[in-house]
Protein backbone atom coordinates (compact mmCIF):
# COMPACT_ATOMS: atom_id res chain seq x y z
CA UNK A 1 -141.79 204.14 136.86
CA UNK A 2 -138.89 204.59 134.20
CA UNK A 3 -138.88 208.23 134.12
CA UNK A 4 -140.26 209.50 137.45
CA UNK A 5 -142.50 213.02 136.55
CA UNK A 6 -143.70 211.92 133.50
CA UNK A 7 -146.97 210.57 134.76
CA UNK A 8 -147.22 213.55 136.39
CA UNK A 9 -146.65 216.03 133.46
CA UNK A 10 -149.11 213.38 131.51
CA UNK A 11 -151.81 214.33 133.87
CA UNK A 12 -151.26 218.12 133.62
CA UNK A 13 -148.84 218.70 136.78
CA UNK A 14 -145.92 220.16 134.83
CA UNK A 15 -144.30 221.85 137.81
CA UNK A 16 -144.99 218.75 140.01
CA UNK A 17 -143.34 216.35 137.38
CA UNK A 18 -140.35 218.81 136.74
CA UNK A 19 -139.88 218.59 140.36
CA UNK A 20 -139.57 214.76 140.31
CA UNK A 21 -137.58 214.36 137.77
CA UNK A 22 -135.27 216.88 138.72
CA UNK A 23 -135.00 214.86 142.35
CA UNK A 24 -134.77 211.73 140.34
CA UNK A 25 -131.38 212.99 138.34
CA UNK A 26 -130.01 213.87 140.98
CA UNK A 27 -129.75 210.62 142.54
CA UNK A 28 -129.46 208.70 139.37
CA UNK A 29 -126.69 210.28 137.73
CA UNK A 30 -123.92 209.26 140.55
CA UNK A 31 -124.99 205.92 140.01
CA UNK A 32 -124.91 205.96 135.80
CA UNK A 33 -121.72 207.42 136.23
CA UNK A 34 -120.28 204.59 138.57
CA UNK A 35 -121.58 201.72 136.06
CA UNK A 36 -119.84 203.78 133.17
CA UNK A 37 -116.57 203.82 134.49
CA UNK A 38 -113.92 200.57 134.38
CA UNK A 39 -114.09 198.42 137.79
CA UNK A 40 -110.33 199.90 139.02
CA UNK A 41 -111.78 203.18 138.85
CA UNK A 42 -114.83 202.65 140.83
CA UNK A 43 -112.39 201.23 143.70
CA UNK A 44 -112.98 204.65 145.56
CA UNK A 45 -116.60 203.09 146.00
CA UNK A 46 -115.37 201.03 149.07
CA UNK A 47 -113.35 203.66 150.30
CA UNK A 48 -114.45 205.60 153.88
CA UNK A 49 -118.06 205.41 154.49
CA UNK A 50 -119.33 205.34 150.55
CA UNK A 51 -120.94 201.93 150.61
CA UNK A 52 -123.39 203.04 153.63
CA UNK A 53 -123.37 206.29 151.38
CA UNK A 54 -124.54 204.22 148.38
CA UNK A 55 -127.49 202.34 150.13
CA UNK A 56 -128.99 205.50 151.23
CA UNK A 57 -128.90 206.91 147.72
CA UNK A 58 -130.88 203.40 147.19
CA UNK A 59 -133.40 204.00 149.30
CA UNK A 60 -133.57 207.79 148.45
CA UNK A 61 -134.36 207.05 144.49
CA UNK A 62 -137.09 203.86 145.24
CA UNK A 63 -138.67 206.11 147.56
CA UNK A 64 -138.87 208.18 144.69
CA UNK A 65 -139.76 205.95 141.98
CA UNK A 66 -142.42 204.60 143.90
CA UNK A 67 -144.26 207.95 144.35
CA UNK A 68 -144.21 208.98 141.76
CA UNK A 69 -145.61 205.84 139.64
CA UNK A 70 -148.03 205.69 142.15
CA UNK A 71 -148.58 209.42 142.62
CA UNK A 72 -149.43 209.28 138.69
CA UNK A 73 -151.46 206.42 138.77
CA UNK A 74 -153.47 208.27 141.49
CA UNK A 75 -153.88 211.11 139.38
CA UNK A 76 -155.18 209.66 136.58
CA UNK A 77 -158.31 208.93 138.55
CA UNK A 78 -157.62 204.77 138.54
CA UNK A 79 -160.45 202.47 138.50
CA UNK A 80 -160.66 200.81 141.50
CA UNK A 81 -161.49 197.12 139.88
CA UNK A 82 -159.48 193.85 140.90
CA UNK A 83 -157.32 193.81 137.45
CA UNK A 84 -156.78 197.78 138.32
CA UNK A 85 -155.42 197.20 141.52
CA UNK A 86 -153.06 193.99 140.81
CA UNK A 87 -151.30 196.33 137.53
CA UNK A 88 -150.58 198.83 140.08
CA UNK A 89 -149.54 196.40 142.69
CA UNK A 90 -147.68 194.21 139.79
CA UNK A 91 -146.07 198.19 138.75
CA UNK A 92 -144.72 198.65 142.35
CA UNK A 93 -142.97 195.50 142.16
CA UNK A 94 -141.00 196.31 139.16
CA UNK A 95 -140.16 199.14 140.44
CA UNK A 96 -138.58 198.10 143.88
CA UNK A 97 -137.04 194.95 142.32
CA UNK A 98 -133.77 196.25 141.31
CA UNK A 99 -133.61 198.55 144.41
CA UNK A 100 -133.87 195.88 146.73
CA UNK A 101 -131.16 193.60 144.86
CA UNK A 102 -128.92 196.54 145.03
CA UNK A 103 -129.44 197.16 148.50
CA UNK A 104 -128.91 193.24 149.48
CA UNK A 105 -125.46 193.82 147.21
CA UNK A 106 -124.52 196.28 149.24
CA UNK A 107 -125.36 195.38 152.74
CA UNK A 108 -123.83 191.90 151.81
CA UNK A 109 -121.01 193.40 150.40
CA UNK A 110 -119.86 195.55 153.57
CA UNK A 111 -120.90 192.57 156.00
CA UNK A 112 -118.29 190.41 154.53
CA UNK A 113 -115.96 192.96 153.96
CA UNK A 114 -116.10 193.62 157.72
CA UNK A 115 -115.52 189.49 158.38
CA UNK A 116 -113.14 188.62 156.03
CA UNK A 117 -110.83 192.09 155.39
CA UNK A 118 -108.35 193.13 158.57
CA UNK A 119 -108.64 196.48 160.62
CA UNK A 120 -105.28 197.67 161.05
CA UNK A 121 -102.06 196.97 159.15
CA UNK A 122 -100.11 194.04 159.93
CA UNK A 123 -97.53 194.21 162.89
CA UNK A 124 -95.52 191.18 161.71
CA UNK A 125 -93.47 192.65 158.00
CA UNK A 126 -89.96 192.78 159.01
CA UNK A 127 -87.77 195.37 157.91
CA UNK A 128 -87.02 196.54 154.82
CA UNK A 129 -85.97 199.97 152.51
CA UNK A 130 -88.35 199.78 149.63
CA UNK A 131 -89.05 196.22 148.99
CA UNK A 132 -85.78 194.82 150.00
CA UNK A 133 -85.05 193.25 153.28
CA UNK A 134 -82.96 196.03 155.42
CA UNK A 135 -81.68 193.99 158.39
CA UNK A 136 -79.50 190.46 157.96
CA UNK A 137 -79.63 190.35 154.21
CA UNK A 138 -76.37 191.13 152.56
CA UNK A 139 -78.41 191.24 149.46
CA UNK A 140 -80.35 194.05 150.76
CA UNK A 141 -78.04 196.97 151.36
CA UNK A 142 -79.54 199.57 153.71
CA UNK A 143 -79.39 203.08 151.57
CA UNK A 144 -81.78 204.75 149.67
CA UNK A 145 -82.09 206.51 146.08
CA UNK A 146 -80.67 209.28 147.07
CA UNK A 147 -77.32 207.58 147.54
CA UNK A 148 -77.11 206.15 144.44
CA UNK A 149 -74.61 207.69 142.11
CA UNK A 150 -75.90 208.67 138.84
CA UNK A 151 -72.58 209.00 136.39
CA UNK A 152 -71.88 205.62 137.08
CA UNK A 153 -72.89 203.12 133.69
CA UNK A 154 -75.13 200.44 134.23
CA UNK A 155 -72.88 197.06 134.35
CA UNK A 156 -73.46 194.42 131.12
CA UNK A 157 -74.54 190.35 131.90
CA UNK A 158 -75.32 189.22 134.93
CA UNK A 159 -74.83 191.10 138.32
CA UNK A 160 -73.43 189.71 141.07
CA UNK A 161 -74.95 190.10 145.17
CA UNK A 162 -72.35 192.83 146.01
CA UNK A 163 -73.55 195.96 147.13
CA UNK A 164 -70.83 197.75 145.28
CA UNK A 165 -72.38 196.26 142.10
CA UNK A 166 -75.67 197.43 143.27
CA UNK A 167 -74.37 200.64 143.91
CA UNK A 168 -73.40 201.12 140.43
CA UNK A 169 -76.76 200.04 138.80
CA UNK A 170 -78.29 203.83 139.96
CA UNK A 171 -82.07 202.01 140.18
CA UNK A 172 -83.95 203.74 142.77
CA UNK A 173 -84.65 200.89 145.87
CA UNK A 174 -87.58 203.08 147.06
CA UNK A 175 -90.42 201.81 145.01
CA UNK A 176 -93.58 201.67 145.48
CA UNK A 177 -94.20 197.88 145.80
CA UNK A 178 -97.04 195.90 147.17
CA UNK A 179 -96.98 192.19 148.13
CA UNK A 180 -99.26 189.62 148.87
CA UNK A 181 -98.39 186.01 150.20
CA UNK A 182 -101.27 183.93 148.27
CA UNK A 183 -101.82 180.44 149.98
CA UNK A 184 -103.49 177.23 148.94
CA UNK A 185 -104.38 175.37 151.91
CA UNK A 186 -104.98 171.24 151.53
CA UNK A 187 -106.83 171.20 154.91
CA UNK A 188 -109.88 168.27 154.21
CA UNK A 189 -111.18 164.85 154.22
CA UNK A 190 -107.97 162.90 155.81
CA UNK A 191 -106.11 165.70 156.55
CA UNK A 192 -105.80 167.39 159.96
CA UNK A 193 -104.62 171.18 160.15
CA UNK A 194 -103.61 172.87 157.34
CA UNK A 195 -100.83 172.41 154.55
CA UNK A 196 -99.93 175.23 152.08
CA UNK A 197 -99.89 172.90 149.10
CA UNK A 198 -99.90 176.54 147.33
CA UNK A 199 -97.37 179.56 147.84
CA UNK A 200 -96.94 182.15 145.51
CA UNK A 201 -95.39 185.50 146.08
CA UNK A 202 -97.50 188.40 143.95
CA UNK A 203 -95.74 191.47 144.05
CA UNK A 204 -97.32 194.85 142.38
CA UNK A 205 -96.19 198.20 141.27
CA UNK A 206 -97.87 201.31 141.40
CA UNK A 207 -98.34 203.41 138.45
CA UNK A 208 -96.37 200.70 136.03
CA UNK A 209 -98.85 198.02 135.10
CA UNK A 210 -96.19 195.68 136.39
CA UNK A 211 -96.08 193.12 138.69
CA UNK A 212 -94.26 189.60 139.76
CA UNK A 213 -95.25 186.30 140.91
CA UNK A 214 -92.89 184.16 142.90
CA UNK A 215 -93.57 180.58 143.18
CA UNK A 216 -92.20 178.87 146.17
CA UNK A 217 -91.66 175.16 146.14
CA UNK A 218 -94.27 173.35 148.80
CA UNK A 219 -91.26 171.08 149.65
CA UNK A 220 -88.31 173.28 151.29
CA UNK A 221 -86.57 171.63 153.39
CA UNK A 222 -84.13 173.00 156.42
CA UNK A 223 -85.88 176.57 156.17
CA UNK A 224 -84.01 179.01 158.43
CA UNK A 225 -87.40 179.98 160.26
CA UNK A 226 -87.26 183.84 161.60
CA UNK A 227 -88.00 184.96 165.33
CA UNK A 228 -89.61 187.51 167.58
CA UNK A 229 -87.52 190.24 166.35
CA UNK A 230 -86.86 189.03 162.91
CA UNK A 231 -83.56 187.13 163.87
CA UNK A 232 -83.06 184.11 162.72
CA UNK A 233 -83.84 181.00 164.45
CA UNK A 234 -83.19 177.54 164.01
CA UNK A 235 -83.72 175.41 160.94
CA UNK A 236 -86.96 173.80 160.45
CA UNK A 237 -86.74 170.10 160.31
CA UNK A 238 -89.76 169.92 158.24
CA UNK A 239 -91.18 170.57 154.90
CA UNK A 240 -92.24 174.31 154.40
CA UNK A 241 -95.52 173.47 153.37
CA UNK A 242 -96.09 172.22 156.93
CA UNK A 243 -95.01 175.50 158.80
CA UNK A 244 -98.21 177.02 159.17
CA UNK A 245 -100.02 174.20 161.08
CA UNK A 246 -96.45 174.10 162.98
CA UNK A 247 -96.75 178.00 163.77
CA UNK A 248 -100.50 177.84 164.85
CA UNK A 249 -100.94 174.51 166.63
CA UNK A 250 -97.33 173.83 168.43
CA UNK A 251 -95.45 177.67 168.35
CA UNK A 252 -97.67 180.46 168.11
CA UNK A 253 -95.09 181.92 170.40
CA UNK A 254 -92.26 181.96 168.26
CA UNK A 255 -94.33 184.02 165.83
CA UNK A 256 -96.20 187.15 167.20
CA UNK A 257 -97.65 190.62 165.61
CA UNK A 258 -100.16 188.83 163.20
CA UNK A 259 -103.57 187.69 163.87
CA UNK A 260 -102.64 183.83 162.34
CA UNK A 261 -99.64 183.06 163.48
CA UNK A 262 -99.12 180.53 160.60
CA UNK A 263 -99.43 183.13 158.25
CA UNK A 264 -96.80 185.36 159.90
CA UNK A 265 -94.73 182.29 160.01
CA UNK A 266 -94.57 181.81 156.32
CA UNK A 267 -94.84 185.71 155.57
CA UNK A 268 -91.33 186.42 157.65
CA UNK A 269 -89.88 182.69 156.51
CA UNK A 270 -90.49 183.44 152.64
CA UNK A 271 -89.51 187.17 153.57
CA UNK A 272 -86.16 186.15 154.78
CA UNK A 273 -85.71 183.44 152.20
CA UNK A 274 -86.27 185.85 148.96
CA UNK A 275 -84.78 189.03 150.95
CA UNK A 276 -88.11 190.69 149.85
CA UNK A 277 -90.63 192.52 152.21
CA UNK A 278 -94.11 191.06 152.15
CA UNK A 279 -96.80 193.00 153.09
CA UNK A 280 -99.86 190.86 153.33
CA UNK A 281 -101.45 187.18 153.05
CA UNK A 282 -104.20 185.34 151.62
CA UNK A 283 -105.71 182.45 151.89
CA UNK A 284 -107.81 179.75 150.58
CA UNK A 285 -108.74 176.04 151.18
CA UNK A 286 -109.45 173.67 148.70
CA UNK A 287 -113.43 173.54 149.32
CA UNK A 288 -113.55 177.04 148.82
CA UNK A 289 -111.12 176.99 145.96
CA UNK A 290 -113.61 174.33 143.63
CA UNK A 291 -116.68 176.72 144.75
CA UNK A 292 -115.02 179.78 143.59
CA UNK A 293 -114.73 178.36 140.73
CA UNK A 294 -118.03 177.27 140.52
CA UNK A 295 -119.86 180.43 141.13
CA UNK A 296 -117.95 182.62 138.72
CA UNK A 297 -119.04 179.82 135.78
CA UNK A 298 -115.46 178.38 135.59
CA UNK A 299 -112.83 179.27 133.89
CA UNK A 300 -111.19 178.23 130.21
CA UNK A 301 -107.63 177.55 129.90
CA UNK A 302 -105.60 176.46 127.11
CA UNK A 303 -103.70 173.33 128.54
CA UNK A 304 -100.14 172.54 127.55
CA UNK A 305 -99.22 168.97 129.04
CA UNK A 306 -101.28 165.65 129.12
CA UNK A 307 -102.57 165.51 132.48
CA UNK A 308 -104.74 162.28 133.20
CA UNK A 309 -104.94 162.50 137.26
CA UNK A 310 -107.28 162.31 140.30
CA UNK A 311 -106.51 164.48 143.37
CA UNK A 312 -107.42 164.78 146.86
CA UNK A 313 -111.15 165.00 147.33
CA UNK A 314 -112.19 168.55 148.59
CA UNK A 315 -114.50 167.70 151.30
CA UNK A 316 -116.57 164.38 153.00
CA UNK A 317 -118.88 162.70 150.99
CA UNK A 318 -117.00 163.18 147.50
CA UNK A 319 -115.44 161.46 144.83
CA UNK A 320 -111.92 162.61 143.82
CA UNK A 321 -112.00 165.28 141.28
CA UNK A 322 -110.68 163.82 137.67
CA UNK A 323 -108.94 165.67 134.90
CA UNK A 324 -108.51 164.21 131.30
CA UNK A 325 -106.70 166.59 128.71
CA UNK A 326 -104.32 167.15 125.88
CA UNK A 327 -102.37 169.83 125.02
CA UNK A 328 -102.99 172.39 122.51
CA UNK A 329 -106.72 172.45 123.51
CA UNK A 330 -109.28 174.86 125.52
CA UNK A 331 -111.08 173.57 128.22
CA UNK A 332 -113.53 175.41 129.96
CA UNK A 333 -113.17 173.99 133.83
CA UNK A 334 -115.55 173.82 136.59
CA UNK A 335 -114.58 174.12 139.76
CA UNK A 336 -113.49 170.04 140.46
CA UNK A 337 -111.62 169.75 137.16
CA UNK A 338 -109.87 172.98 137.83
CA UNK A 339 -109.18 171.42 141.27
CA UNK A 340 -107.57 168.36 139.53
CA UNK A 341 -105.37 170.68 137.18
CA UNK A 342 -104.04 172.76 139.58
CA UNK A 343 -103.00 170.00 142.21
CA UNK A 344 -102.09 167.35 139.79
CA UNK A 345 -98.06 166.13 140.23
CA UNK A 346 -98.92 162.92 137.93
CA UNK A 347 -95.89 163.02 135.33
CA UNK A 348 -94.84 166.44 136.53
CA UNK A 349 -93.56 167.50 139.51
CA UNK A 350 -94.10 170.36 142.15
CA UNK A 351 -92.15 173.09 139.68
CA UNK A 352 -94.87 172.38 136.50
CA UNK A 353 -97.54 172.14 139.16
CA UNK A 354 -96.85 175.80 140.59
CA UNK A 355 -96.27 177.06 136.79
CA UNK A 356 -100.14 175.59 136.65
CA UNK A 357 -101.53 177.30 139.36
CA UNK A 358 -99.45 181.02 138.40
CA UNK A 359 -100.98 180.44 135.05
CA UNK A 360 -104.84 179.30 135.98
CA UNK A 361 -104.72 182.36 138.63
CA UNK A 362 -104.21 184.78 135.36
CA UNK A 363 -106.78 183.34 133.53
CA UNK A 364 -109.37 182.98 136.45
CA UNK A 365 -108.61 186.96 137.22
CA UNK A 366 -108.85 187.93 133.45
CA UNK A 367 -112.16 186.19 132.87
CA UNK A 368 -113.98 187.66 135.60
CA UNK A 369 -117.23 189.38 134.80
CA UNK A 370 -119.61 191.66 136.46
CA UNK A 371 -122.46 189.66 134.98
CA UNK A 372 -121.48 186.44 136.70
CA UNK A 373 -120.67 188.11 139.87
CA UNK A 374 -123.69 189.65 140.38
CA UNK A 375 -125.88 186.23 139.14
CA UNK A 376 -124.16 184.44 141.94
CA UNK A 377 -122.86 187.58 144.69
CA UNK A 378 -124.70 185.76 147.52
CA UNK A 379 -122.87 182.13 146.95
CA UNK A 380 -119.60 184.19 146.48
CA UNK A 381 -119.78 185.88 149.39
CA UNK A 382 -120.79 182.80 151.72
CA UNK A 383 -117.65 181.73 149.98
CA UNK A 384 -115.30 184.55 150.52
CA UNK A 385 -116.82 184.65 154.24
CA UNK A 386 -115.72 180.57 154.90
CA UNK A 387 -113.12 179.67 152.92
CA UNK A 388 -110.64 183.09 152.93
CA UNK A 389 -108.34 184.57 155.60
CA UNK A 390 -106.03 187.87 155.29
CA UNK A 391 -104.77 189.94 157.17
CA UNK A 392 -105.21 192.56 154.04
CA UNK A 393 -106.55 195.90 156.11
CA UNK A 394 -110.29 197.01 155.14
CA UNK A 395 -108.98 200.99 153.70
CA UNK A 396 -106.48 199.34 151.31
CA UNK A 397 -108.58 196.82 149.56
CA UNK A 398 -109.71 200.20 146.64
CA UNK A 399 -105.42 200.60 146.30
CA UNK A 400 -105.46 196.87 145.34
CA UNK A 401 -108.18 196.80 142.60
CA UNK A 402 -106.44 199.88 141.20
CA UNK A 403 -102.90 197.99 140.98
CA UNK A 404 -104.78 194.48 139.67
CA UNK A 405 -106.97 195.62 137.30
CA UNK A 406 -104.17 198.27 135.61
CA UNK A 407 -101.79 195.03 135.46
CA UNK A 408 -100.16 194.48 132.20
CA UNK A 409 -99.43 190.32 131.27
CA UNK A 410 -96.46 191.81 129.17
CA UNK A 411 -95.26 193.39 132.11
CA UNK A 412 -96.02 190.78 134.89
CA UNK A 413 -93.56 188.43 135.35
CA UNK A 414 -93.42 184.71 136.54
CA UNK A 415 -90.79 183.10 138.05
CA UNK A 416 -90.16 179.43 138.86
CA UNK A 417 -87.57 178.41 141.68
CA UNK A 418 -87.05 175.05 139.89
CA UNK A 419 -84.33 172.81 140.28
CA UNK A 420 -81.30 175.15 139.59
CA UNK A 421 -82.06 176.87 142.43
CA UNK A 422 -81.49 173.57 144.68
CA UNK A 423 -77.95 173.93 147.12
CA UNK A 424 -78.36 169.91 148.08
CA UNK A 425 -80.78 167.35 148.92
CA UNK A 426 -81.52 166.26 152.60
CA UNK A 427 -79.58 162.83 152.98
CA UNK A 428 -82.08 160.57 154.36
CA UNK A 429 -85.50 161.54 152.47
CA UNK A 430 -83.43 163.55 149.31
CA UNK A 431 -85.82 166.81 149.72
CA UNK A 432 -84.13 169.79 148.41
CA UNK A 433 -82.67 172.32 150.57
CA UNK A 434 -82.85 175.98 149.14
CA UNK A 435 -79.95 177.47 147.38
CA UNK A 436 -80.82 181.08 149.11
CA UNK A 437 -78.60 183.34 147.57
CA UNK A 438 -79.56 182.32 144.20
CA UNK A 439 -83.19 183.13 144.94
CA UNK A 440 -82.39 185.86 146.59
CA UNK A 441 -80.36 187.30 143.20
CA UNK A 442 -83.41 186.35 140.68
CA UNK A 443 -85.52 188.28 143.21
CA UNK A 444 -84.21 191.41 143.16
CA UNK A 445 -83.17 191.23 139.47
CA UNK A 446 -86.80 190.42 138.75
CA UNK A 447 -87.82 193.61 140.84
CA UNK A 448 -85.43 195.46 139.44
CA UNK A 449 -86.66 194.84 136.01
CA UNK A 450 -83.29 193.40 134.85
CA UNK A 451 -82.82 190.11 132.22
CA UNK A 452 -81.80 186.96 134.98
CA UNK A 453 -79.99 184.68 133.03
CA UNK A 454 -82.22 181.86 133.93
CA UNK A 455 -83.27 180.33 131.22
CA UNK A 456 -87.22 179.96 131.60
CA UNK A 457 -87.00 180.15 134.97
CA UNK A 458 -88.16 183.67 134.80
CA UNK A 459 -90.54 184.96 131.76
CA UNK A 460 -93.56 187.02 131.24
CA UNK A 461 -97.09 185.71 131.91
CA UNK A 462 -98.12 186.20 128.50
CA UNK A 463 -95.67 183.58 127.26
CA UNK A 464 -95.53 181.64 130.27
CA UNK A 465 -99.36 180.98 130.49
């Protein structure tokens, strides 16, 4: 059973047992090899046709294991009594118990990777040279690297949103950037249609361990919403966080070439309103957000505010999740009390709240384990398959567990769009209306890997969290 051909070389049959055993490494040292190397290595695994690959190197090496404990035990001239007979039975067991979990992984695994994860690319990213919006943003300029003169010095404090500054800076535009619009949705017991209490901008780059997390206010007001074509439309007399139920239940028109038009609302709205290109969305309700949580055996976090709160209930038939800390302190959160942290505006206000949920995303991704994943894969992916929506294609998902798991925290920065970055307030219900080329300018100097003078409007997730 543990070493297929010994039995058989116990019993005499050398050449049989060599035979075995040489059919047995062959299939088992692909495998030992994928559970040596880090997770962000194995991403290849998911790539092309290797998962159906993978199950029938399952099947191949039970097959195997079977025969030849049983082959052995047939050899050795078995007795043929009742206690004989259930060892042998209780042998077989053992041996097909860890193929069959692996084969349930991975035919669970590719069913919910063909529900959840998108076909194609997205249709709806508007234009852009690198990461930087190419059409309608002054603060994108339209040229390349190549362009770029080299002699000229690299300008001291702050930079302005001229393209002749730009000019001057020689950084190349053309890198190789990857973002992803991550959405909280509020959508439950009281609440019709969905919200995006959450938005956060992640934004990753290959081959630096770096990366950048945006975090838009819920609470825009007067957002320039974008068209067809990626012109601008008129302003939207709403709060941002309402856009997507606006897009998908009143205008899906207005916003074609995605499969949610909600989410290509918000992915062309936040495009236009940061100047940056964004590539994908994600997205999560709040049900599905506490039961993440849950089956990955929560999460610690070392708070640092008072937060004494109840929040929204996540679904019918529930009390309101409660959350009762003090700063300084580790808690180790279950899915409700993270819930309550991450949503909580009780003596705070939207800006702390999103520094929260940047921060408990970080420590959520860093604590993950293959242990607890595997205890609980089959509530996870019931999870996954309910609760999240993307329009992230199938073939790139290996490219993003590369960039995420070689991400370096003293790298990675986090940026708040607080309250400096406020033009005005609307007059009758004082909601702030977004001073755009301000974000805009801590944008690209965040992407650019320059020092914004923002104060701590802009630091690295190390610190920040």
């Amino acid at each position: 059973m543990v070493v297929p051909g010994a039995g058989q070389a116990f019993a005499g049959a050398w050449r049989r047992g060599l035979i075995l055993f040489v059919l047995f490494a062959f299939g088992a040292v692909p495998v030992l090899v994928v559970a040596a190397v880090p997770v962000r290595a194995a991403a290849w695994l998911l790539e092309g046709r290797l998962l159906p690959a993978a199950f029938g190197v399952n099947i191949f090496l039970l097959a195997l294991r079977l025969f030849a404990a049983l082959d052995a035990w047939r050899m050795g001239l078995p007795a043929k009594s009742v206690p004989a007979l259930t060892a042998v039975g209780a042998i077989a067991v053992l041996t097909a118990t860890p193929h069959v979990a692996a084969g349930y992984v991975t035919v669970r695994s590719e069913v919910t990777l063909q529900r959840v994860f998108a076909d194609d690319e997205p249709s709806d990213v508007l234009p852009a040279r690198g990461v930087f919006l190419r059409r309608g943003d002054r603060t994108a300029p339209d040229f390349g690297p190549r362009e770029l003169p080299r002699s000229a010095p690299l300008p001291a404090g702050r930079l302005s949103a001229t393209r002749d500054v730009l000019v001057q800076t020689y950084t190349p535009l053309e890198r190789p950037w990857v973002t992803i619009l991550l959405l909280g949705s509020d959508e439950g017991p009281g609440r019709a249609g969905d919200r995006t209490a959450t938005m956060i901008l992640a934004g990753l780059e290959r081959d630096t361990g770096r990366a950048v997390a945006f975090g838009i206010p819920r609470n825009l007001a007067h957002v320039r919403l974008v068209g067809r074509a990626g012109e601008e439309l008129r302003r939207f007399p709403d709060l941002l966080n309402a856009l997507y139920r606006f897009a998908n239940e009143e205008r899906p028109d207005l916003f074609p070439g995605g499969r949610d038009p909600g989410a290509t609302a918000l992915k062309q709205t936040i495009s236009r309103l940061l100047g940056l290109r964004v590539d994908y969305h994600a997205m999560v309700d709040l049900d599905g957000f506490r039961d993440l949580v849950d089956a990955l055996g929560g999460v610690k976090i070392r708070v640092r505010e008072r937060i004494v709160d109840e929040v929204t209930r996540p679904a019918w038939g529930e009390t309101q999740p409660r959350i009762n800390v003090y700063p300084g302190r580790t808690y180790h959160f279950d899915g409700r009390t993270a819930l309550a942290y991450v949503r909580s505006r009780k003596d705070s206000d939207d800006y702390t709240r999103m520094h929260r949920q940047r921060c408990f995303l970080t420590a959520m991704a860093n604590q993950l384990d293959v242990v607890s994943v595997l205890r609980n894969f089959g509530a996870l992916a019931s999870i996954v398959e309910s609760s999240v929506r993307t329009d992230i294609p199938r073939d790139q998902l290996p490219d993003l567990i590369r960039l995420v798991g070689g991400l370096d925290p003293k790298r990675t920065l986090t940026v708040t769009f607080g309250r400096r970055y406020i033009a005005r307030r609307r007059a009758h219900d004082r909601f702030p209306i977004a001073n755009v080329g301000a974000m805009r300018t801590t944008a690209r100097e965040a992407i650019l890997q320059l020092r914004p003078d923002t104060g701590r409007d802009v630091e690295t997730a190390r610190r920040a969290c």
